[in-house]
PDB file of N, CA and C in Angstrom:
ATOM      1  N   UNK A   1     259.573 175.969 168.378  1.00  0.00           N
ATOM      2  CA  UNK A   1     260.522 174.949 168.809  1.00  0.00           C
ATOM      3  C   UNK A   1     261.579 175.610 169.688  1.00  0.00           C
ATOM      4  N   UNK A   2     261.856 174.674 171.192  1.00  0.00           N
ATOM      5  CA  UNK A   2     263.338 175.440 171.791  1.00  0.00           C
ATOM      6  C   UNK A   2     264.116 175.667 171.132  1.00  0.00           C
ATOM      7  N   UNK A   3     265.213 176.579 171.538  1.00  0.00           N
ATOM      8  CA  UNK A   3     266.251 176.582 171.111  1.00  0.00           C
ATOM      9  C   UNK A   3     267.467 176.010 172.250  1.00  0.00           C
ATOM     10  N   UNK A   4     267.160 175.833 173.389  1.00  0.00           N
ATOM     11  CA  UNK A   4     267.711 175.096 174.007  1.00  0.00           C
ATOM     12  C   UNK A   4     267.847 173.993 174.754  1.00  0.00           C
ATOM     13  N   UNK A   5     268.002 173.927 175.015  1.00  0.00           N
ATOM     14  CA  UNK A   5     267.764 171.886 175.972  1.00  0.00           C
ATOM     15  C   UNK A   5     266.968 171.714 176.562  1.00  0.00           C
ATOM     16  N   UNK A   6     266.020 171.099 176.342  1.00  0.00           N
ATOM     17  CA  UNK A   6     264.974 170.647 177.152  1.00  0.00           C
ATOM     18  C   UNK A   6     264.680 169.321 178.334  1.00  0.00           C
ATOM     19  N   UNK A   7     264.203 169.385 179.416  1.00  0.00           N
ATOM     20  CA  UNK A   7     264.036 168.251 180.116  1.00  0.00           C
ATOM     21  C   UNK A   7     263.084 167.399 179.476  1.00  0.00           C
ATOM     22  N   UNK A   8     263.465 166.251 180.052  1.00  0.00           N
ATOM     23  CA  UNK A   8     262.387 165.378 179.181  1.00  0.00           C
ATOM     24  C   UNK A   8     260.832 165.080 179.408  1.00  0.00           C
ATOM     25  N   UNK A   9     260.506 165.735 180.676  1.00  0.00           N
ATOM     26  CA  UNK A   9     259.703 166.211 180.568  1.00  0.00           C
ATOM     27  C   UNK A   9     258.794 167.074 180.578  1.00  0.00           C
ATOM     28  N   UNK A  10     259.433 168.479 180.338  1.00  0.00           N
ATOM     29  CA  UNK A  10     258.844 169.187 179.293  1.00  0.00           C
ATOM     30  C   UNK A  10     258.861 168.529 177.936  1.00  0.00           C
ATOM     31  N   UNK A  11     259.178 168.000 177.396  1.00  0.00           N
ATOM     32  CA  UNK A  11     259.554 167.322 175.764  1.00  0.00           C
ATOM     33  C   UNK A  11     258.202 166.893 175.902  1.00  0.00           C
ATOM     34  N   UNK A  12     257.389 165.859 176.977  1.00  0.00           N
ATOM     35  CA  UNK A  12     256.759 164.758 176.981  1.00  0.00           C
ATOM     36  C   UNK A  12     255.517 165.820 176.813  1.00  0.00           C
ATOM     37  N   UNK A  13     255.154 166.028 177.772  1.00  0.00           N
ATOM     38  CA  UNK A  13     253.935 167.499 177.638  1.00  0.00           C
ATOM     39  C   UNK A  13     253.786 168.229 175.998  1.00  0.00           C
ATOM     40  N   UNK A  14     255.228 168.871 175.791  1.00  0.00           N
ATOM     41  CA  UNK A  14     254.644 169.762 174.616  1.00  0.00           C
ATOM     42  C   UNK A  14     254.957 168.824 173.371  1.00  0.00           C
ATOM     43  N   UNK A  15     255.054 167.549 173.401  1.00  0.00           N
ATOM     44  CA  UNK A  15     254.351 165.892 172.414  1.00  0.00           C
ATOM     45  C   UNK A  15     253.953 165.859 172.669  1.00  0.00           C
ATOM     46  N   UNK A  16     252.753 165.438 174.443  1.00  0.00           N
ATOM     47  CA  UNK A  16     252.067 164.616 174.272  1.00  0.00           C
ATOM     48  C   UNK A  16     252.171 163.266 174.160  1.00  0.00           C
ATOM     49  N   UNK A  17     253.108 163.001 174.828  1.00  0.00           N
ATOM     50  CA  UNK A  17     253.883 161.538 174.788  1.00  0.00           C
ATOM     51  C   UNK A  17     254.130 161.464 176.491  1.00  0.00           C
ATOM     52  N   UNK A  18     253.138 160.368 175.982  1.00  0.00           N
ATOM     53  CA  UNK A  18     253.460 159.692 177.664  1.00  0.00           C
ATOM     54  C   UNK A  18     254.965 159.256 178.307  1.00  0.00           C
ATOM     55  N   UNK A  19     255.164 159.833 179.521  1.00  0.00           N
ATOM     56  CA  UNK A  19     256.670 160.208 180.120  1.00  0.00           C
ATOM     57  C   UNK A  19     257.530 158.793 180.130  1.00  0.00           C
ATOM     58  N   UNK A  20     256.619 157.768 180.110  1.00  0.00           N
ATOM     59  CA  UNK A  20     257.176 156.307 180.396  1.00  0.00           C
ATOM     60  C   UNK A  20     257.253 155.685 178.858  1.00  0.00           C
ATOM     61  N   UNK A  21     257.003 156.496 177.319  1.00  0.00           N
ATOM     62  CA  UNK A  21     257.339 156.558 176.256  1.00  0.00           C
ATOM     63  C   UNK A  21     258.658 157.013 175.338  1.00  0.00           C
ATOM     64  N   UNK A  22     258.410 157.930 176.391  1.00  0.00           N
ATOM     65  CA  UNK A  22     259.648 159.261 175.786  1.00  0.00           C
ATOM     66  C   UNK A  22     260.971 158.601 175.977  1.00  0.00           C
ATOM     67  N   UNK A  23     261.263 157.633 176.982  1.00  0.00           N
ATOM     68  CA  UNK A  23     262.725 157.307 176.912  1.00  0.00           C
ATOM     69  C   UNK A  23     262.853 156.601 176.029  1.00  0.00           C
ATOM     70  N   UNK A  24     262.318 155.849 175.288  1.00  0.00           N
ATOM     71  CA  UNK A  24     262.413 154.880 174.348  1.00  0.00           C
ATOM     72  C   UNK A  24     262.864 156.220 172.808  1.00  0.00           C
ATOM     73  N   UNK A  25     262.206 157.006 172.801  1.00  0.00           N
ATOM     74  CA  UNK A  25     262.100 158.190 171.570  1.00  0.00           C
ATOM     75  C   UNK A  25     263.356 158.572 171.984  1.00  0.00           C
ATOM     76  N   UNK A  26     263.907 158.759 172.891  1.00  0.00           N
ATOM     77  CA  UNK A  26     264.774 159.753 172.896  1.00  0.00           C
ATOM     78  C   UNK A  26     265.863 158.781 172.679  1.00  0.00           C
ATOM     79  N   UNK A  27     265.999 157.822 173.132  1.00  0.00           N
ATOM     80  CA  UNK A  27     267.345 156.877 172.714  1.00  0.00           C
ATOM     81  C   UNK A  27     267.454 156.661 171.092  1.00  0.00           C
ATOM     82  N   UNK A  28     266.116 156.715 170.665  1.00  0.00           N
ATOM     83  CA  UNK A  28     266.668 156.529 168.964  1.00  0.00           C
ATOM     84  C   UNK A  28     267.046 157.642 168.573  1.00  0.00           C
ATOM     85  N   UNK A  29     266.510 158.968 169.114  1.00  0.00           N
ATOM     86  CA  UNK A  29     266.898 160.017 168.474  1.00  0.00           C
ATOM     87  C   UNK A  29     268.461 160.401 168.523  1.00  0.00           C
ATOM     88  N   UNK A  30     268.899 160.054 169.886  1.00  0.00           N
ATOM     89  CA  UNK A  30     270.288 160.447 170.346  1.00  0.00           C
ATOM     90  C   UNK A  30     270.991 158.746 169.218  1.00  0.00           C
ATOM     91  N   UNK A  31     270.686 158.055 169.723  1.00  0.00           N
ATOM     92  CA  UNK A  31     271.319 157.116 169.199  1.00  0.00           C
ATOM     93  C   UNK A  31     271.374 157.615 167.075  1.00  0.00           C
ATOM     94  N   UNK A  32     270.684 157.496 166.692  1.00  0.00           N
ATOM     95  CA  UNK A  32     270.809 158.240 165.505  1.00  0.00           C
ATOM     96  C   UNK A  32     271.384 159.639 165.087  1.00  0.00           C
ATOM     97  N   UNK A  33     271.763 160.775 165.987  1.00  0.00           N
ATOM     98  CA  UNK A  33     272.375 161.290 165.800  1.00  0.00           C
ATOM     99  C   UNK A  33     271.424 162.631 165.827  1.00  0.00           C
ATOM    100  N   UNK A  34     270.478 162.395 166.036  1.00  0.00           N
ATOM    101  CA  UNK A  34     269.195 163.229 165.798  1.00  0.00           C
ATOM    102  C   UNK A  34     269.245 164.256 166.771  1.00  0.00           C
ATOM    103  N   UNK A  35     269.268 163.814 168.031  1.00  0.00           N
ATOM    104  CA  UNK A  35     269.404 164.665 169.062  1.00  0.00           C
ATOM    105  C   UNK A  35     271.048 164.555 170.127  1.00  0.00           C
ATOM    106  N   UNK A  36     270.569 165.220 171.200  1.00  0.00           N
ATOM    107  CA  UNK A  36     271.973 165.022 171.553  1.00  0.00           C
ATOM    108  C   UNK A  36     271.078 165.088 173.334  1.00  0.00           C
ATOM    109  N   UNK A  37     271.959 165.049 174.064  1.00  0.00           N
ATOM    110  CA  UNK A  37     271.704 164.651 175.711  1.00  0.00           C
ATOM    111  C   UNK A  37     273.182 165.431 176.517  1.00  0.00           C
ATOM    112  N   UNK A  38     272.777 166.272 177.234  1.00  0.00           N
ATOM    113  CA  UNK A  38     273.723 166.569 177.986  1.00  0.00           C
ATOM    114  C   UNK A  38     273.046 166.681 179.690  1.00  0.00           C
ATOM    115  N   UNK A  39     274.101 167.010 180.777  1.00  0.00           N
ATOM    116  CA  UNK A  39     274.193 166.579 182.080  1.00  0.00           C
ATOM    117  C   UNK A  39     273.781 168.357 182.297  1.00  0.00           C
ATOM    118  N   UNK A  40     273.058 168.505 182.647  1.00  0.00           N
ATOM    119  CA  UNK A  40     272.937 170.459 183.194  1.00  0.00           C
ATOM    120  C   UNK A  40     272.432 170.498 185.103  1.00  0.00           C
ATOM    121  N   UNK A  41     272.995 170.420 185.772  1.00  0.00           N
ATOM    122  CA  UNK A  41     272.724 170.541 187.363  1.00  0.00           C
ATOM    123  C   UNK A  41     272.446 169.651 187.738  1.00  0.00           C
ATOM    124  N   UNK A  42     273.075 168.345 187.320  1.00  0.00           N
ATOM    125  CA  UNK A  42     272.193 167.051 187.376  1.00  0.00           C
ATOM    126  C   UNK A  42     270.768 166.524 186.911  1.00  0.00           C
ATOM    127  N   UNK A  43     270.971 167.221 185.974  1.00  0.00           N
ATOM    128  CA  UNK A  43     269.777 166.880 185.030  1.00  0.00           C
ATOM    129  C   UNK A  43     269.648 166.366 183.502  1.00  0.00           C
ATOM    130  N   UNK A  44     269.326 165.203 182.869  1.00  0.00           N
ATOM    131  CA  UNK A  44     269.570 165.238 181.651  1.00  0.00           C
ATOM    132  C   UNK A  44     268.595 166.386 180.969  1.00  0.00           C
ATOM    133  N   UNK A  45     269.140 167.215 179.710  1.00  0.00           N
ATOM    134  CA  UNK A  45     268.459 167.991 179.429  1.00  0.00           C
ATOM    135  C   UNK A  45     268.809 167.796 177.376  1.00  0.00           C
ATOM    136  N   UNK A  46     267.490 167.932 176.798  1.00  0.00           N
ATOM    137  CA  UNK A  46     268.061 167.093 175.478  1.00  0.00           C
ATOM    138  C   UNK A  46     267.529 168.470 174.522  1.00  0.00           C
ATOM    139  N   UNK A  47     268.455 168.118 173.147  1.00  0.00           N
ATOM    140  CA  UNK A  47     268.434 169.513 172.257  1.00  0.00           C
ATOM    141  C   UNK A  47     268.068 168.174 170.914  1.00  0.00           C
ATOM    142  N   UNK A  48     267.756 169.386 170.004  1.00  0.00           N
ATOM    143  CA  UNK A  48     267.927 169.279 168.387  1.00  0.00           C
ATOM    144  C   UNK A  48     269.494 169.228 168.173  1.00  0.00           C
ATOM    145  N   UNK A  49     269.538 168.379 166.896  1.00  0.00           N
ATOM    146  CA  UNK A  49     271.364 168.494 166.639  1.00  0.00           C
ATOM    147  C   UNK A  49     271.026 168.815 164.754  1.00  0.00           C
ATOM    148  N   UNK A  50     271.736 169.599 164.550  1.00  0.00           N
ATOM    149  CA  UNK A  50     271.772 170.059 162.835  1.00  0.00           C
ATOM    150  C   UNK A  50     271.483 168.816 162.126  1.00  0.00           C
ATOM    151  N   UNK A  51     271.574 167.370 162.162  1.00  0.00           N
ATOM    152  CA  UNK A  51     271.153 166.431 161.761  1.00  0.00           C
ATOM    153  C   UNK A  51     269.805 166.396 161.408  1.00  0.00           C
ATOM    154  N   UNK A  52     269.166 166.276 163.212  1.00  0.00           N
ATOM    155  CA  UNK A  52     268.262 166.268 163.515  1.00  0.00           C
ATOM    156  C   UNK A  52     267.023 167.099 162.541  1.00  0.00           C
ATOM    157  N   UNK A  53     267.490 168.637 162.698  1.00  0.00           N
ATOM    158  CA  UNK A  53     266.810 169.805 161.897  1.00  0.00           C
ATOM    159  C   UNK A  53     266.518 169.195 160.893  1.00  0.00           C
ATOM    160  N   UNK A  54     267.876 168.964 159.666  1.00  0.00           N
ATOM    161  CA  UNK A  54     267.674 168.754 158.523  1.00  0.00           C
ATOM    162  C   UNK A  54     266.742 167.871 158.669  1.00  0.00           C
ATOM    163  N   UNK A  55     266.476 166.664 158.997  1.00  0.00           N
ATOM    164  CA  UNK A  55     265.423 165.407 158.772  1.00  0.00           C
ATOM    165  C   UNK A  55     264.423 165.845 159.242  1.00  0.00           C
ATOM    166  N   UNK A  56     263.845 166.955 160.301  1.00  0.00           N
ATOM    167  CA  UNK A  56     262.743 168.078 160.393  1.00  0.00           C
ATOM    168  C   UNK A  56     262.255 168.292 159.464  1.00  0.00           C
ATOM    169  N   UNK A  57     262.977 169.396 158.286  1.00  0.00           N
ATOM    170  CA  UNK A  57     262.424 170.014 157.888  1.00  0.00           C
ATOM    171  C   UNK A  57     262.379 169.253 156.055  1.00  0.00           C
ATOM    172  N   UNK A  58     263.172 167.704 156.466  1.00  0.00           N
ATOM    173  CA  UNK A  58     262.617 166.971 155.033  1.00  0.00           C
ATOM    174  C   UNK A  58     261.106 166.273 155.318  1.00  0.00           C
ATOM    175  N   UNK A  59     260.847 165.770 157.014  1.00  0.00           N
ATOM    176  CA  UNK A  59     259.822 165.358 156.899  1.00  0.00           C
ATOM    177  C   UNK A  59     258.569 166.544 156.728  1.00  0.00           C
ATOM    178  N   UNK A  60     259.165 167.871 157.319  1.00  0.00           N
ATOM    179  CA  UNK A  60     257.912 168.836 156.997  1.00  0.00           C
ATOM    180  C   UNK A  60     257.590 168.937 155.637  1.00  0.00           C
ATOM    181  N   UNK A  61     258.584 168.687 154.772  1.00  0.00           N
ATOM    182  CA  UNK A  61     258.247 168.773 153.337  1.00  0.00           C
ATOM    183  C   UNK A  61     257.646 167.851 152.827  1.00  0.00           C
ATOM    184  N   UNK A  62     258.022 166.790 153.139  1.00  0.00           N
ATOM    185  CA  UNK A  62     257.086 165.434 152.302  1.00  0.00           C
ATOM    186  C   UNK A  62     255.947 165.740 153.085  1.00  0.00           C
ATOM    187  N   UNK A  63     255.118 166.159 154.212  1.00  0.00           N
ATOM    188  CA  UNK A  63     254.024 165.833 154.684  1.00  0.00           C
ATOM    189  C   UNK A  63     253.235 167.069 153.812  1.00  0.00           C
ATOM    190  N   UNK A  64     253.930 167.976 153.622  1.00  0.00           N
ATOM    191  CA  UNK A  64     253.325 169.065 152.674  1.00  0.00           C
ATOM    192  C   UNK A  64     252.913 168.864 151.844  1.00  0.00           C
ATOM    193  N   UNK A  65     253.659 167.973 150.943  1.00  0.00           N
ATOM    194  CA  UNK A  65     253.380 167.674 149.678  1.00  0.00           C
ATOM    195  C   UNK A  65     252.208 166.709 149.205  1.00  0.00           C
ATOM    196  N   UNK A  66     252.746 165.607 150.461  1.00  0.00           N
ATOM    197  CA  UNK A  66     251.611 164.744 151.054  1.00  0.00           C
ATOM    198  C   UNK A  66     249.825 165.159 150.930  1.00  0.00           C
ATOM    199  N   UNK A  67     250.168 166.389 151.660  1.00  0.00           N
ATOM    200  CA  UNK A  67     248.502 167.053 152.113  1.00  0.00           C
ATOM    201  C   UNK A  67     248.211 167.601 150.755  1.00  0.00           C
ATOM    202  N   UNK A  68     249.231 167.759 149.917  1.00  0.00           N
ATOM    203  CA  UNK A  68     248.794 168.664 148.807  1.00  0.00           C
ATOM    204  C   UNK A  68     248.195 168.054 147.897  1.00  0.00           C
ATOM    205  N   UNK A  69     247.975 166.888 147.891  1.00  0.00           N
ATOM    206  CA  UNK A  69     248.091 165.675 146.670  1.00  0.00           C
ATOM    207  C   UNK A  69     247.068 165.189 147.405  1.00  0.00           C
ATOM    208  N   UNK A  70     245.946 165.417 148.790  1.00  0.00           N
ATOM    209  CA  UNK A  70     245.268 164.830 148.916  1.00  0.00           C
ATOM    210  C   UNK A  70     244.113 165.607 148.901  1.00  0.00           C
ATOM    211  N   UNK A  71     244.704 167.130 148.656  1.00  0.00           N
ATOM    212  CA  UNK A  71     243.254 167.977 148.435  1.00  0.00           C
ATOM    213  C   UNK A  71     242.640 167.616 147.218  1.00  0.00           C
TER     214      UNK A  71
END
């Protein structure tokens, strides 16, 4: 995972999310608090926000647990 801001589309590529998708994702994420959006050379360029992480690494856990319970 970056550690720094990404354009959105690079974001779209390393998802896999079609580029005319991604704005819709990224407004809930920013809008929720999830991510954040800043202006870099005239460019929007978007990060993880410590929010964000945490709800990362709760969904990495339930999907763990998830897979574990289905072996």
């Amino acid at each position: 995972m970056a550690s720094e801001p990404q354009l959105p589309s690079r974001l779209a590529r390393v998802a896999n999310v079609p580029y005319n998708r991604l704005g819709d994702y990224l407004r809930f994420l920013t809008a929720g608090g999830l991510a954040k959006v800043e202006s870099t050379e005239g460019h929007e360029k978007y990060s993880i926000t410590p929010k964000g992480m945490e709800a990362l690494n709760h969904l990495d856990s339930g999907l763990k647990i998830l897979f574990q319970v289905m072996e």
